[in-house]
PDB file of N, CA and C in Angstrom:
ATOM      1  N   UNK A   1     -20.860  -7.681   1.618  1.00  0.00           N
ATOM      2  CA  UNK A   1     -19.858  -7.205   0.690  1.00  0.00           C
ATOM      3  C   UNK A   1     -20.409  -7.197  -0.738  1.00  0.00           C
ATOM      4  N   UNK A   2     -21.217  -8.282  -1.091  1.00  0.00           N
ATOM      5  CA  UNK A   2     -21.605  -7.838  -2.350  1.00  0.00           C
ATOM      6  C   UNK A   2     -22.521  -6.776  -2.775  1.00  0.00           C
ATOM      7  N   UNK A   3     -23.547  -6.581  -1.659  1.00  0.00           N
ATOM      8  CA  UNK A   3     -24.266  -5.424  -1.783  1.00  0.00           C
ATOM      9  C   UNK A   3     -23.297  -4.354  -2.185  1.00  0.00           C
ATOM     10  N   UNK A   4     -22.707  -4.152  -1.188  1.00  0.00           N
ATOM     11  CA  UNK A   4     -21.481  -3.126  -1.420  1.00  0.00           C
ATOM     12  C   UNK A   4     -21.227  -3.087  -2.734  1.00  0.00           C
ATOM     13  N   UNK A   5     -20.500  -3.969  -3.551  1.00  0.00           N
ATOM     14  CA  UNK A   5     -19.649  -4.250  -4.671  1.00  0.00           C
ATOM     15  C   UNK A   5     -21.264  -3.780  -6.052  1.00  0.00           C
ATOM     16  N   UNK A   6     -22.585  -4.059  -5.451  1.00  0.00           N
ATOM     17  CA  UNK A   6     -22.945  -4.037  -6.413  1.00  0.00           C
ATOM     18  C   UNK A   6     -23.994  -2.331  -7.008  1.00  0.00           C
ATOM     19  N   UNK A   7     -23.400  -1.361  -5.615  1.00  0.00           N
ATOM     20  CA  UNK A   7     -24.140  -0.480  -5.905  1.00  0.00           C
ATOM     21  C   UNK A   7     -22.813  -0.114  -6.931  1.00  0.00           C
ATOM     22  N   UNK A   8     -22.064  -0.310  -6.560  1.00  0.00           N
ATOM     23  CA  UNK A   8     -21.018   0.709  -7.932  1.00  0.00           C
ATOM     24  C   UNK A   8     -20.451   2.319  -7.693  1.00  0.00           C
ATOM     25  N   UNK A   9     -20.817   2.392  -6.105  1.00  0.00           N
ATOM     26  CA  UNK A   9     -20.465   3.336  -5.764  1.00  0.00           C
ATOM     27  C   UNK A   9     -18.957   3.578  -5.171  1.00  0.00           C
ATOM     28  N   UNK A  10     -18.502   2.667  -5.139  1.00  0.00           N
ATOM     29  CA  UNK A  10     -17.001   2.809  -4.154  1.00  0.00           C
ATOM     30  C   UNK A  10     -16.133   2.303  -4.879  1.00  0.00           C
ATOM     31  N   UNK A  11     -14.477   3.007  -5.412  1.00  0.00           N
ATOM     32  CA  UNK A  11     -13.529   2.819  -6.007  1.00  0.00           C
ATOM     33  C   UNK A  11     -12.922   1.590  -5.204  1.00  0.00           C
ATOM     34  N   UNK A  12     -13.142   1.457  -3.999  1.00  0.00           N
ATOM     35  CA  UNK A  12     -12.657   0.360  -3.119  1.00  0.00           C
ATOM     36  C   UNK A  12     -13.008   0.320  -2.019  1.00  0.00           C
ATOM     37  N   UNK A  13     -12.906  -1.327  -1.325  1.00  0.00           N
ATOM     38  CA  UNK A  13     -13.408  -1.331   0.033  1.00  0.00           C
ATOM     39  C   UNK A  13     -12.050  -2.241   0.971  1.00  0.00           C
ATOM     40  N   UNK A  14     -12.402  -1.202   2.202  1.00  0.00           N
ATOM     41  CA  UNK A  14     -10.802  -1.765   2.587  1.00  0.00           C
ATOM     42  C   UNK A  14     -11.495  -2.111   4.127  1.00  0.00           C
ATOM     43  N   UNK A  15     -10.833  -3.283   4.454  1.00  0.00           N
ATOM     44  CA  UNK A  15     -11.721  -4.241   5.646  1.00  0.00           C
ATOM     45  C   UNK A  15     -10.149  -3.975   6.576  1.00  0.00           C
ATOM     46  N   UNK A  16     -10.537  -3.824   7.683  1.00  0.00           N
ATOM     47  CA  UNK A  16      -9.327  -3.726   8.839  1.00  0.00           C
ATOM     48  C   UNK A  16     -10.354  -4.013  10.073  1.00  0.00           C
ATOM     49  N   UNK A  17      -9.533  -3.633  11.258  1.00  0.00           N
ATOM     50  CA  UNK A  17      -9.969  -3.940  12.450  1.00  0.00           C
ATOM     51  C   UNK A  17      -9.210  -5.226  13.339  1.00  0.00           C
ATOM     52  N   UNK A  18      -9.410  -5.109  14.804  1.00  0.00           N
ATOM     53  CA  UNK A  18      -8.743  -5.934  15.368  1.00  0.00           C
ATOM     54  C   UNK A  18      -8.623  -7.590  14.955  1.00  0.00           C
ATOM     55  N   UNK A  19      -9.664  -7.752  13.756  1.00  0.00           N
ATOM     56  CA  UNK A  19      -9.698  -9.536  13.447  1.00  0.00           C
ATOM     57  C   UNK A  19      -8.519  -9.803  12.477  1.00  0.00           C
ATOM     58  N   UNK A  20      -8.051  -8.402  11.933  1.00  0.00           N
ATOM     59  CA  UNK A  20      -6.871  -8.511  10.949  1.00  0.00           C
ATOM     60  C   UNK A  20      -5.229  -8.656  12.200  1.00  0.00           C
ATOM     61  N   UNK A  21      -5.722  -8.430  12.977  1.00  0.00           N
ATOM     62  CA  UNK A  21      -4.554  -8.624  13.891  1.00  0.00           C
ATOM     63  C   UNK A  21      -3.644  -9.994  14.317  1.00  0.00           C
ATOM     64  N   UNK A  22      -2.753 -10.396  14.578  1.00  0.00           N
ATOM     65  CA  UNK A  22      -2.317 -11.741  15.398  1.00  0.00           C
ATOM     66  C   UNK A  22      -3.156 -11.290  16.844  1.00  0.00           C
ATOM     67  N   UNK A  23      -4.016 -11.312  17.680  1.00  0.00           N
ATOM     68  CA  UNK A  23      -4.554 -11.440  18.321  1.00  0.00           C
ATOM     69  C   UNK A  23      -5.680 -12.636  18.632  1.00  0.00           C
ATOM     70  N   UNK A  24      -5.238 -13.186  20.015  1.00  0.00           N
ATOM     71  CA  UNK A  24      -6.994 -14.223  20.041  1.00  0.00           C
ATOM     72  C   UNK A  24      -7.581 -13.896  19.833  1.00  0.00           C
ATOM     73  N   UNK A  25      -8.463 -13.122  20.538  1.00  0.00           N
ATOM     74  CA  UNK A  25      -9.463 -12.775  20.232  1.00  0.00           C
ATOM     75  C   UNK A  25     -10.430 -11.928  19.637  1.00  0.00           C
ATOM     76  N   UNK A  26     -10.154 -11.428  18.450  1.00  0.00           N
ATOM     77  CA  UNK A  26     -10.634 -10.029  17.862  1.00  0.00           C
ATOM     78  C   UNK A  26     -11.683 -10.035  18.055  1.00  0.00           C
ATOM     79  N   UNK A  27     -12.164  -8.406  18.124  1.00  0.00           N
ATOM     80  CA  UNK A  27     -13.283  -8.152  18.247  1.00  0.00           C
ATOM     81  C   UNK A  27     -14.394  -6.963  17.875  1.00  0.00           C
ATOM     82  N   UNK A  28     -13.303  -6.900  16.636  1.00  0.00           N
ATOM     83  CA  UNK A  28     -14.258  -5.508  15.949  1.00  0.00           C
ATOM     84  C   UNK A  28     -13.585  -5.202  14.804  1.00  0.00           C
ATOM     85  N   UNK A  29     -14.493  -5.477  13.684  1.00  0.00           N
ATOM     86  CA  UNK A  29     -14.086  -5.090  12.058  1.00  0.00           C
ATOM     87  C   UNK A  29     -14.655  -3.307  11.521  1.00  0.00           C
ATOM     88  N   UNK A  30     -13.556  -2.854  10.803  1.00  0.00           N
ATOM     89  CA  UNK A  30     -13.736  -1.672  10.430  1.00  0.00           C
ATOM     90  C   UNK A  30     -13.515  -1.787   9.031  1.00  0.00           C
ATOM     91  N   UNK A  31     -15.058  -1.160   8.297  1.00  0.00           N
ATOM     92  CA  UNK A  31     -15.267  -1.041   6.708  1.00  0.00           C
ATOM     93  C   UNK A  31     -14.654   0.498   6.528  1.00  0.00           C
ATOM     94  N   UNK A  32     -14.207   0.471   5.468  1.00  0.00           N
ATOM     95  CA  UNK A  32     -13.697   1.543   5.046  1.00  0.00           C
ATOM     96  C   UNK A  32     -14.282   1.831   3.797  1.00  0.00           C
ATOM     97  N   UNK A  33     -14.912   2.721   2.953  1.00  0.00           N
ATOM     98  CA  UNK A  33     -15.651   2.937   2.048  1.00  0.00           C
ATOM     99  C   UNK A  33     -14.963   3.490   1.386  1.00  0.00           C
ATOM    100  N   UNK A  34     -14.405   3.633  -0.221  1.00  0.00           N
ATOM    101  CA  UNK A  34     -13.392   4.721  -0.746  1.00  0.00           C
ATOM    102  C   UNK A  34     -14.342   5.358  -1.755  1.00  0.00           C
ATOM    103  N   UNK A  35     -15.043   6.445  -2.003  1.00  0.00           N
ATOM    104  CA  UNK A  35     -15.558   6.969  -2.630  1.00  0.00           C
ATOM    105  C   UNK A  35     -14.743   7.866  -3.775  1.00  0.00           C
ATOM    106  N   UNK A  36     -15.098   7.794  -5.336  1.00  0.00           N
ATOM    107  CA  UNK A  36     -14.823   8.128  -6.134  1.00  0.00           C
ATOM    108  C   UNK A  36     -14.588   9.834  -6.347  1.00  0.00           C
ATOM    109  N   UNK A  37     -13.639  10.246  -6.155  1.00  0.00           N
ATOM    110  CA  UNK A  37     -13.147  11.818  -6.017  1.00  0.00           C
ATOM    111  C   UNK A  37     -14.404  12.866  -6.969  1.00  0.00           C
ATOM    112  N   UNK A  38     -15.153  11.948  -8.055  1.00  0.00           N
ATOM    113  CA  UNK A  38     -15.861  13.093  -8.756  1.00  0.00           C
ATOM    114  C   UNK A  38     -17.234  12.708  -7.959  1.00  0.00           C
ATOM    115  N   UNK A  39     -17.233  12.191  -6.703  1.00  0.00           N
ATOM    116  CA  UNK A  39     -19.151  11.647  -6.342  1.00  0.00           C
ATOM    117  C   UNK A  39     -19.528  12.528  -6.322  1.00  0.00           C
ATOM    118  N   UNK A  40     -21.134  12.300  -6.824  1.00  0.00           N
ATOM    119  CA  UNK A  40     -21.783  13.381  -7.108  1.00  0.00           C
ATOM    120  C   UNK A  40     -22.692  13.164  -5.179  1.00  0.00           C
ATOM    121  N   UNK A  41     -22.510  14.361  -4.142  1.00  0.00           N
ATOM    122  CA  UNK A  41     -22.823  14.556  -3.080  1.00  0.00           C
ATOM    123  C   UNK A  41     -25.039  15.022  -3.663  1.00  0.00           C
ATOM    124  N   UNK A  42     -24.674  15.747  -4.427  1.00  0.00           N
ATOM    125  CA  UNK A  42     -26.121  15.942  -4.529  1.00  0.00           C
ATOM    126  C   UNK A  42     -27.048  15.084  -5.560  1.00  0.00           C
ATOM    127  N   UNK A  43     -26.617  14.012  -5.814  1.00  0.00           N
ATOM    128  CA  UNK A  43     -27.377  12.742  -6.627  1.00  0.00           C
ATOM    129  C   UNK A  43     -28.632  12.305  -5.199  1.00  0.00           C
ATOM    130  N   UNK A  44     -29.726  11.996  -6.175  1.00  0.00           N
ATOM    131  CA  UNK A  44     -30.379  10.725  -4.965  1.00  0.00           C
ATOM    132  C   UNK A  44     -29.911   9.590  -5.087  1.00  0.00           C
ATOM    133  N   UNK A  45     -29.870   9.135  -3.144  1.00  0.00           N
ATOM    134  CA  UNK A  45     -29.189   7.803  -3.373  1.00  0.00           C
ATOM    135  C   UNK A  45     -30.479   7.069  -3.383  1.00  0.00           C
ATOM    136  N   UNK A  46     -30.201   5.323  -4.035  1.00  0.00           N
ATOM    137  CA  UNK A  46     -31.058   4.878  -3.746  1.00  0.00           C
ATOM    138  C   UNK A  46     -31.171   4.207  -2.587  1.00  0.00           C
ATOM    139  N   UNK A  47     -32.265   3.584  -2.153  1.00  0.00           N
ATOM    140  CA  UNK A  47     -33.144   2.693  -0.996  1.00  0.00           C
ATOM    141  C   UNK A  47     -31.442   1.921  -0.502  1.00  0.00           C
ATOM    142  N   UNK A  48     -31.443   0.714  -2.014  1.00  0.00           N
ATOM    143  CA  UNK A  48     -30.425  -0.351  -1.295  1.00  0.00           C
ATOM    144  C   UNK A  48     -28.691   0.584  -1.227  1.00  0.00           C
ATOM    145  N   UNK A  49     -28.584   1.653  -1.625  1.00  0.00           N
ATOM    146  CA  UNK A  49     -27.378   2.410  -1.425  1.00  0.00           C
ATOM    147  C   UNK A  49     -27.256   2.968   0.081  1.00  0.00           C
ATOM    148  N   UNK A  50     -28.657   3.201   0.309  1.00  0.00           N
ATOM    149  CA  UNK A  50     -28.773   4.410   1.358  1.00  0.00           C
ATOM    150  C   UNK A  50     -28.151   3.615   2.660  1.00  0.00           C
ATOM    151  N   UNK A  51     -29.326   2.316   2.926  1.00  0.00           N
ATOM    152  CA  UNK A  51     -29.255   1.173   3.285  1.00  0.00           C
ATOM    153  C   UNK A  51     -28.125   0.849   3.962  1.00  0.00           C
ATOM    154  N   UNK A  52     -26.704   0.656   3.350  1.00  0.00           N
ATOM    155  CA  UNK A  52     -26.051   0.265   3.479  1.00  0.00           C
ATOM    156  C   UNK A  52     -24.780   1.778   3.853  1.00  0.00           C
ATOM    157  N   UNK A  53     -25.282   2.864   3.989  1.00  0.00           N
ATOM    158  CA  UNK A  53     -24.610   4.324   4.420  1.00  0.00           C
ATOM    159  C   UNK A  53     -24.608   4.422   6.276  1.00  0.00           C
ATOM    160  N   UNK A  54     -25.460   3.853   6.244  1.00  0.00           N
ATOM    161  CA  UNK A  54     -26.234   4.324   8.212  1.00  0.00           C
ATOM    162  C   UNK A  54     -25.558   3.029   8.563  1.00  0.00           C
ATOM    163  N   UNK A  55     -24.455   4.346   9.539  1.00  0.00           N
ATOM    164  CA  UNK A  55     -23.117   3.398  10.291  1.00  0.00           C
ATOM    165  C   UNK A  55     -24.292   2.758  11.620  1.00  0.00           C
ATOM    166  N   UNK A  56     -25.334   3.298  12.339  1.00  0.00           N
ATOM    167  CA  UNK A  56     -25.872   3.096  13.778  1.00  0.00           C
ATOM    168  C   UNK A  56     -26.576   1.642  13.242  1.00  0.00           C
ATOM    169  N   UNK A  57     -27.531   1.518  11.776  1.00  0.00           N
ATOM    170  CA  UNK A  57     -28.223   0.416  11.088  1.00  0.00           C
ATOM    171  C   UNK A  57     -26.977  -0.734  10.868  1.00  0.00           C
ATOM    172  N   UNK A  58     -26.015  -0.360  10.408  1.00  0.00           N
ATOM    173  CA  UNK A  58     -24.737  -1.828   9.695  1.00  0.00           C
ATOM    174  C   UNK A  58     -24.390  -2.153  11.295  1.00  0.00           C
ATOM    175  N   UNK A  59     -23.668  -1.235  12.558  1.00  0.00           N
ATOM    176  CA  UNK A  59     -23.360  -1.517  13.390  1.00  0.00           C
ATOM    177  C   UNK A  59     -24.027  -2.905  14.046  1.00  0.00           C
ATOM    178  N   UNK A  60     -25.634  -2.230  13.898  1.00  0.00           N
ATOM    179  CA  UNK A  60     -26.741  -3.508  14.884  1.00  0.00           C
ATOM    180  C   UNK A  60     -26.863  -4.672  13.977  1.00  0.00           C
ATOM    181  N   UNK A  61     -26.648  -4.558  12.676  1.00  0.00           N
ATOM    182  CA  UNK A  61     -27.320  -5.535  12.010  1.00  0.00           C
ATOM    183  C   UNK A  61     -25.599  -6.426  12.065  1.00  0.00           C
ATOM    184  N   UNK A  62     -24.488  -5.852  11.761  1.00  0.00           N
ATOM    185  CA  UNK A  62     -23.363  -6.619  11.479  1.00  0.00           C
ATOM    186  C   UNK A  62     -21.972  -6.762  12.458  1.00  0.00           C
ATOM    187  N   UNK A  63     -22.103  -5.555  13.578  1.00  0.00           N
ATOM    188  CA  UNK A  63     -21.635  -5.347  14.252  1.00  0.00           C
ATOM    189  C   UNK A  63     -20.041  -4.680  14.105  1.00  0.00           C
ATOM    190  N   UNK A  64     -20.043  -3.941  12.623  1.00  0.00           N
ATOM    191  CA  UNK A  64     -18.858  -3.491  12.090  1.00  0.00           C
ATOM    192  C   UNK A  64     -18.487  -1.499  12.150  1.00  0.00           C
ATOM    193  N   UNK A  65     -17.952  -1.506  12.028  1.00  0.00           N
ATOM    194  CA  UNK A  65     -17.888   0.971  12.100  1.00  0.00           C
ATOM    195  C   UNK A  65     -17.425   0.371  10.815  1.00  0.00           C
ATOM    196  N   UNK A  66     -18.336   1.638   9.946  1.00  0.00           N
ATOM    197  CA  UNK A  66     -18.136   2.240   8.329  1.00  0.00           C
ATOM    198  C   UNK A  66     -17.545   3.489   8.755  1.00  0.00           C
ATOM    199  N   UNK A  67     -16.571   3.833   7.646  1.00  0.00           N
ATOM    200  CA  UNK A  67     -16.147   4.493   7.737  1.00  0.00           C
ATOM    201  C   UNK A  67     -16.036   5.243   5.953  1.00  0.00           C
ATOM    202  N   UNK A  68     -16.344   6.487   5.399  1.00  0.00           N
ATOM    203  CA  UNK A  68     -16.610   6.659   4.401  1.00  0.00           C
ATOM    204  C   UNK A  68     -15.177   7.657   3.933  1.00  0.00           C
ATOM    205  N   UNK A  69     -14.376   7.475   2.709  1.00  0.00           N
ATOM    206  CA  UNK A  69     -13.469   8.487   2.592  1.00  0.00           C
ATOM    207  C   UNK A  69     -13.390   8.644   0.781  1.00  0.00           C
ATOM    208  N   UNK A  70     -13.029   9.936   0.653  1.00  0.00           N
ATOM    209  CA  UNK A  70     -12.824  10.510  -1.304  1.00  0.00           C
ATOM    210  C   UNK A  70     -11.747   9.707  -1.060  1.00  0.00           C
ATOM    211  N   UNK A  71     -11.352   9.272  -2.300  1.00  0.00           N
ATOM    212  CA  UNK A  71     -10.163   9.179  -3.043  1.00  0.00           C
ATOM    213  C   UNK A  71      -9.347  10.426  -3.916  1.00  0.00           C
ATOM    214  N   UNK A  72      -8.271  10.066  -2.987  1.00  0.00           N
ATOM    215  CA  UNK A  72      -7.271  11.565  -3.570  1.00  0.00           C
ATOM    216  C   UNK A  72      -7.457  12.650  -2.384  1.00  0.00           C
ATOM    217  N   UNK A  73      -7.882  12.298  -1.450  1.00  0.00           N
ATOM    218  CA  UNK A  73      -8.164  13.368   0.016  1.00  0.00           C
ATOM    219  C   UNK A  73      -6.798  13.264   0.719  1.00  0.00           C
ATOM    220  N   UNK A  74      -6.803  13.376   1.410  1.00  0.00           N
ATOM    221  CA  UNK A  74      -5.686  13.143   2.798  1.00  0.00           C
ATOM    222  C   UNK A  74      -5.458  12.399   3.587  1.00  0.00           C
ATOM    223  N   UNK A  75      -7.375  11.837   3.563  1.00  0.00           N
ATOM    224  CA  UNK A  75      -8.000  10.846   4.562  1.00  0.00           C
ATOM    225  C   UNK A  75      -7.745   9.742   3.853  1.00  0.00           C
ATOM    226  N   UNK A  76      -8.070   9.773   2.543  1.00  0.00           N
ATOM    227  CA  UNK A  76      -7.774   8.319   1.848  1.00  0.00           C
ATOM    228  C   UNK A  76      -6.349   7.913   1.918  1.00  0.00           C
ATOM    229  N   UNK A  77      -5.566   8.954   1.693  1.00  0.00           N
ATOM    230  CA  UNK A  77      -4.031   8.932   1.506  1.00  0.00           C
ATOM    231  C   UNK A  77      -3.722   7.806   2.750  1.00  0.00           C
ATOM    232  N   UNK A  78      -3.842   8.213   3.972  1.00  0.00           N
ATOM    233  CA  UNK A  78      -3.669   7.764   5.120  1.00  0.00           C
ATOM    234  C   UNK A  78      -4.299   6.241   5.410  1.00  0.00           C
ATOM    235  N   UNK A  79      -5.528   5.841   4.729  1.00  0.00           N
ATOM    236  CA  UNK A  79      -5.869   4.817   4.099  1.00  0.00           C
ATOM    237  C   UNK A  79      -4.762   3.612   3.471  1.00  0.00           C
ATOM    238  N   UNK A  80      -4.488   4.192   2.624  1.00  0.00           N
ATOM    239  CA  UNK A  80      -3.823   3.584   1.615  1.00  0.00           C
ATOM    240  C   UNK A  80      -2.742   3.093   2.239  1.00  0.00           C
ATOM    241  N   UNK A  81      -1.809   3.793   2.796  1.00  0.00           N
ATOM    242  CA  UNK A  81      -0.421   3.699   3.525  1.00  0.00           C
ATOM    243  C   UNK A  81      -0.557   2.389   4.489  1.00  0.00           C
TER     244      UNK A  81
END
């Protein structure tokens, strides 16, 4: 999470998944990425940004689904709610 917090790329990060549940046994956290409505898509990202983009790399290393959404979309909307 701090990596996260420290590229400066995401208006917010929203953590869900079955461990947020009343359930025994959870068993799978979902990152939600909120990207800033003006991101620039054609910037280079860097190394430790990129890093932390590749859902198949976070999956093995943390065992979590990223999930990436604009702010002010439809997708975020649905987010938020």
């Amino acid at each position: 999470m701090c990596a996260l917090r420290q590229t400066r790329m995401f208006v917010a990060i929203v953590i869900n998944g079955s461990f947020m549940m009343a359930i025994p046994e959870p068993n799978d956290i979902d990152l939600i990425l909120i990207l800033p409505s003006d991101h620039d898509w054609n910037r280079d990202v860097r190394p430790d940004e990129y890093i932390l983009l590749i859902r198949r790399r976070l999956w093995q290393r943390f065992g979590f689904d990223v999930f990436l959404v604009v702010d002010g979309t439809e997708a975020c909307g649905r987010v938020k709610t």
